[in-house]
C-alpha atoms as a PDB file:
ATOM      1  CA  UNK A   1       0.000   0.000   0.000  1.00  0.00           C
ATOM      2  CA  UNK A   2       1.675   3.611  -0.776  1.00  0.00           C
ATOM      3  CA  UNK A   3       2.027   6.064   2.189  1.00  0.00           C
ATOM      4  CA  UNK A   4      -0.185   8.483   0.302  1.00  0.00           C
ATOM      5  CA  UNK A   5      -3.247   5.917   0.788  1.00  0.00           C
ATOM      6  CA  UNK A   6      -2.516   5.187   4.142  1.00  0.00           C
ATOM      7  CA  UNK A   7      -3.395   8.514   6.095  1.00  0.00           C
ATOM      8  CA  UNK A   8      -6.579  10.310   4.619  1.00  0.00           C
ATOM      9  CA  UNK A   9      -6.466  13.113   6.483  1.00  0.00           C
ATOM     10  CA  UNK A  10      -5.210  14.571  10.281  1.00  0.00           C
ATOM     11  CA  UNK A  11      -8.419  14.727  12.968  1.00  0.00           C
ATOM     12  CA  UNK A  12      -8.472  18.018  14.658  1.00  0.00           C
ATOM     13  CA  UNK A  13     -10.871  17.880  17.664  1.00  0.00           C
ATOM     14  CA  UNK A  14     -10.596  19.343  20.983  1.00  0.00           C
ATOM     15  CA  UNK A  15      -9.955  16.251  22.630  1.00  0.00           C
ATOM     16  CA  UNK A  16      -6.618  15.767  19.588  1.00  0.00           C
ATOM     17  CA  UNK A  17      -5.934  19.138  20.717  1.00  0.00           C
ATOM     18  CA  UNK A  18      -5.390  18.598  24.273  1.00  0.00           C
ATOM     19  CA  UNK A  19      -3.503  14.717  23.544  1.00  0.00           C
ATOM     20  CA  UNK A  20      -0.776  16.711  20.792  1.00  0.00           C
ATOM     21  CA  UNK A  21      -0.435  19.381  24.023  1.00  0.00           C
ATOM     22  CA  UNK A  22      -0.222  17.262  26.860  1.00  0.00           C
ATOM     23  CA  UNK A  23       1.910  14.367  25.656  1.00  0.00           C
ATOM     24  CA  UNK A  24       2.670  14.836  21.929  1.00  0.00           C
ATOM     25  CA  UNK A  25       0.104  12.560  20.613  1.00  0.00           C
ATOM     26  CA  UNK A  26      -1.469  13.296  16.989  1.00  0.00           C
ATOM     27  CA  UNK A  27      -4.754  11.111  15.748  1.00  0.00           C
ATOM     28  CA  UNK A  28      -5.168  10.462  11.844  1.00  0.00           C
ATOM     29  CA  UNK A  29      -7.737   9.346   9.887  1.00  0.00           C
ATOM     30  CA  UNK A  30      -6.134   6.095   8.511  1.00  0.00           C
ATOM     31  CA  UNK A  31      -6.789   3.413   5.241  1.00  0.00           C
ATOM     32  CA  UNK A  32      -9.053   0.582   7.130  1.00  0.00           C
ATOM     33  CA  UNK A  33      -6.580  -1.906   6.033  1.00  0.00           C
ATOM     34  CA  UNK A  34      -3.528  -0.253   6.974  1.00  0.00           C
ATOM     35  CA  UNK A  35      -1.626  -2.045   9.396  1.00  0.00           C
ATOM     36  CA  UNK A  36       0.159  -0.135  12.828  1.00  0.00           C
ATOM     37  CA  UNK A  37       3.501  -0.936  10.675  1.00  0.00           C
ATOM     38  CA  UNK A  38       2.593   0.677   7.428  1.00  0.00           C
ATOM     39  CA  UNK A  39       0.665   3.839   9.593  1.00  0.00           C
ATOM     40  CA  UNK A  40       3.940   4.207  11.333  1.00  0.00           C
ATOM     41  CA  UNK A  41       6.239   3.907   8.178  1.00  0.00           C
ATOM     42  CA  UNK A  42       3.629   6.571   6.414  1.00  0.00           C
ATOM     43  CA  UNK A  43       4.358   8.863   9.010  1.00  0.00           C
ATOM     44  CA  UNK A  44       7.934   8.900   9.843  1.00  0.00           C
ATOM     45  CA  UNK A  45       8.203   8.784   6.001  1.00  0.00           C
ATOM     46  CA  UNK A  46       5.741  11.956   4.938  1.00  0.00           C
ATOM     47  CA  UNK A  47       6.584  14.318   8.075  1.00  0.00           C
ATOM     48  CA  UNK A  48      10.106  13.435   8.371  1.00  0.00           C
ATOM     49  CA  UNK A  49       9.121  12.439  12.452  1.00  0.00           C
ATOM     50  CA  UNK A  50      10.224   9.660  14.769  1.00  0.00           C
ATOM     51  CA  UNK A  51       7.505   7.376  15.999  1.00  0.00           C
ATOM     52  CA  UNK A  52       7.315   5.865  19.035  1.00  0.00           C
ATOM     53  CA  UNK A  53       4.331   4.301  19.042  1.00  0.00           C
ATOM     54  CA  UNK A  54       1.138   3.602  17.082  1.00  0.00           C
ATOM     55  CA  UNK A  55      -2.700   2.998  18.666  1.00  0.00           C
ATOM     56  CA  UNK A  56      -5.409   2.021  16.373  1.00  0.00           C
ATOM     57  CA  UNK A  57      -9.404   1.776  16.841  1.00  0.00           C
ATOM     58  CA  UNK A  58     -11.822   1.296  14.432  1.00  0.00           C
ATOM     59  CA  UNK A  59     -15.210   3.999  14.967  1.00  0.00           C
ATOM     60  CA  UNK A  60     -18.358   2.839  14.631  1.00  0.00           C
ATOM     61  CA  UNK A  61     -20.938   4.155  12.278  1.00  0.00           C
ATOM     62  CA  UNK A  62     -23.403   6.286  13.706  1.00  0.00           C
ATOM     63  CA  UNK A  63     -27.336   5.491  13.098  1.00  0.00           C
ATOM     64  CA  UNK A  64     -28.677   8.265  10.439  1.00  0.00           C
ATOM     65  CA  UNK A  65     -32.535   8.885   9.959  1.00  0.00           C
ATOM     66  CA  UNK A  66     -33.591   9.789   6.637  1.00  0.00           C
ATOM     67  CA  UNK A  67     -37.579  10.128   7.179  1.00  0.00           C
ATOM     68  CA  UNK A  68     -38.969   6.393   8.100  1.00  0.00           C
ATOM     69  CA  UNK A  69     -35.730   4.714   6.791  1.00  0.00           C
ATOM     70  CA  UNK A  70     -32.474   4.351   9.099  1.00  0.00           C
ATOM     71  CA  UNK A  71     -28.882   4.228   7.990  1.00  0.00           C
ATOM     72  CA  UNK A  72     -25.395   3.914   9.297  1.00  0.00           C
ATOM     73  CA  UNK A  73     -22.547   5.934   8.490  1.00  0.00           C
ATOM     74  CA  UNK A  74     -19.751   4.516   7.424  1.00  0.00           C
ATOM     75  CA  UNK A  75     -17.193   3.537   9.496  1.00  0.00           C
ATOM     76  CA  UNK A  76     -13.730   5.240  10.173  1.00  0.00           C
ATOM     77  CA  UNK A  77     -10.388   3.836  11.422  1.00  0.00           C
ATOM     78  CA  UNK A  78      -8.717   5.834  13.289  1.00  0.00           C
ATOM     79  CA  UNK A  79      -4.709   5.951  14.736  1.00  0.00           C
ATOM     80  CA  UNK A  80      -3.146   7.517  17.365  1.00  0.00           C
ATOM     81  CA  UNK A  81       0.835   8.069  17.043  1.00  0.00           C
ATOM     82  CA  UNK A  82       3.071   9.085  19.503  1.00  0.00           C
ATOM     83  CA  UNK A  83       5.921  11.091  18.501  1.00  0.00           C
ATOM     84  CA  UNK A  84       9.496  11.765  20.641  1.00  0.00           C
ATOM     85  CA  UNK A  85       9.600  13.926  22.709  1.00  0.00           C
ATOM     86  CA  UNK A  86      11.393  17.284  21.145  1.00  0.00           C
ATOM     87  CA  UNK A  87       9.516  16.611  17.362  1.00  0.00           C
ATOM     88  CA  UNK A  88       6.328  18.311  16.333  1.00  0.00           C
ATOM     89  CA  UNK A  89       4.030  17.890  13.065  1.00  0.00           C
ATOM     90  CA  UNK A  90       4.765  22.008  12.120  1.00  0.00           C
ATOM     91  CA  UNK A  91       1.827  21.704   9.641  1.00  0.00           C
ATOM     92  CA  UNK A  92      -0.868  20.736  12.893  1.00  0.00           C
ATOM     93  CA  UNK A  93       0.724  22.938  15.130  1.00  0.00           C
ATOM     94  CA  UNK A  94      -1.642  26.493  15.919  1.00  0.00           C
ATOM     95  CA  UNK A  95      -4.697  24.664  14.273  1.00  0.00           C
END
């Protein structure tokens, strides 16, 4: 799988917020079949980082009514890296 396909896109919440501030943790929206290997290879290899380690859960899709007929949403995978100490992700940081 290329690195480009493995991380869709960075999640900025509050709660990603306060994990990237508190103990330099940064959560991605990830390729459901991307292994904690090829997440952490994709990100040492696109932002240049060290990774120390990689958590992964898969989100649930939420229940969506449309009239009389219910749906899910699809469902996202999401991972959690933790970087060393001293290195930041410049393009997340002031978000």
């Amino acid at each position: 799988m290329d690195i480009y396909q493995v991380i869709k896109r960075p999640l900025l919440t509050e709660k990603s917020g306060q994990m990237r501030e508190a103990g330099n943790y940064y959560t991605f929206e990830v390729e459901k079949k991307a292994t904690k290997e090829q997440i952490r290879q994709a990100v040492e290899a696109l932002f240049k980082v060290h990774v120390l380690k990689v958590n992964t859960v898969t989100m649930p899709g939420k229940a969506k009514r449309f009239g009389k007929s219910v749906s899910q949403a699809k469902r996202v995978k999401k991972a959690i890296v933790k970087l060393k100490k001293d290195e930041k992700i410049d393009i997340l940081e002031g978000v």
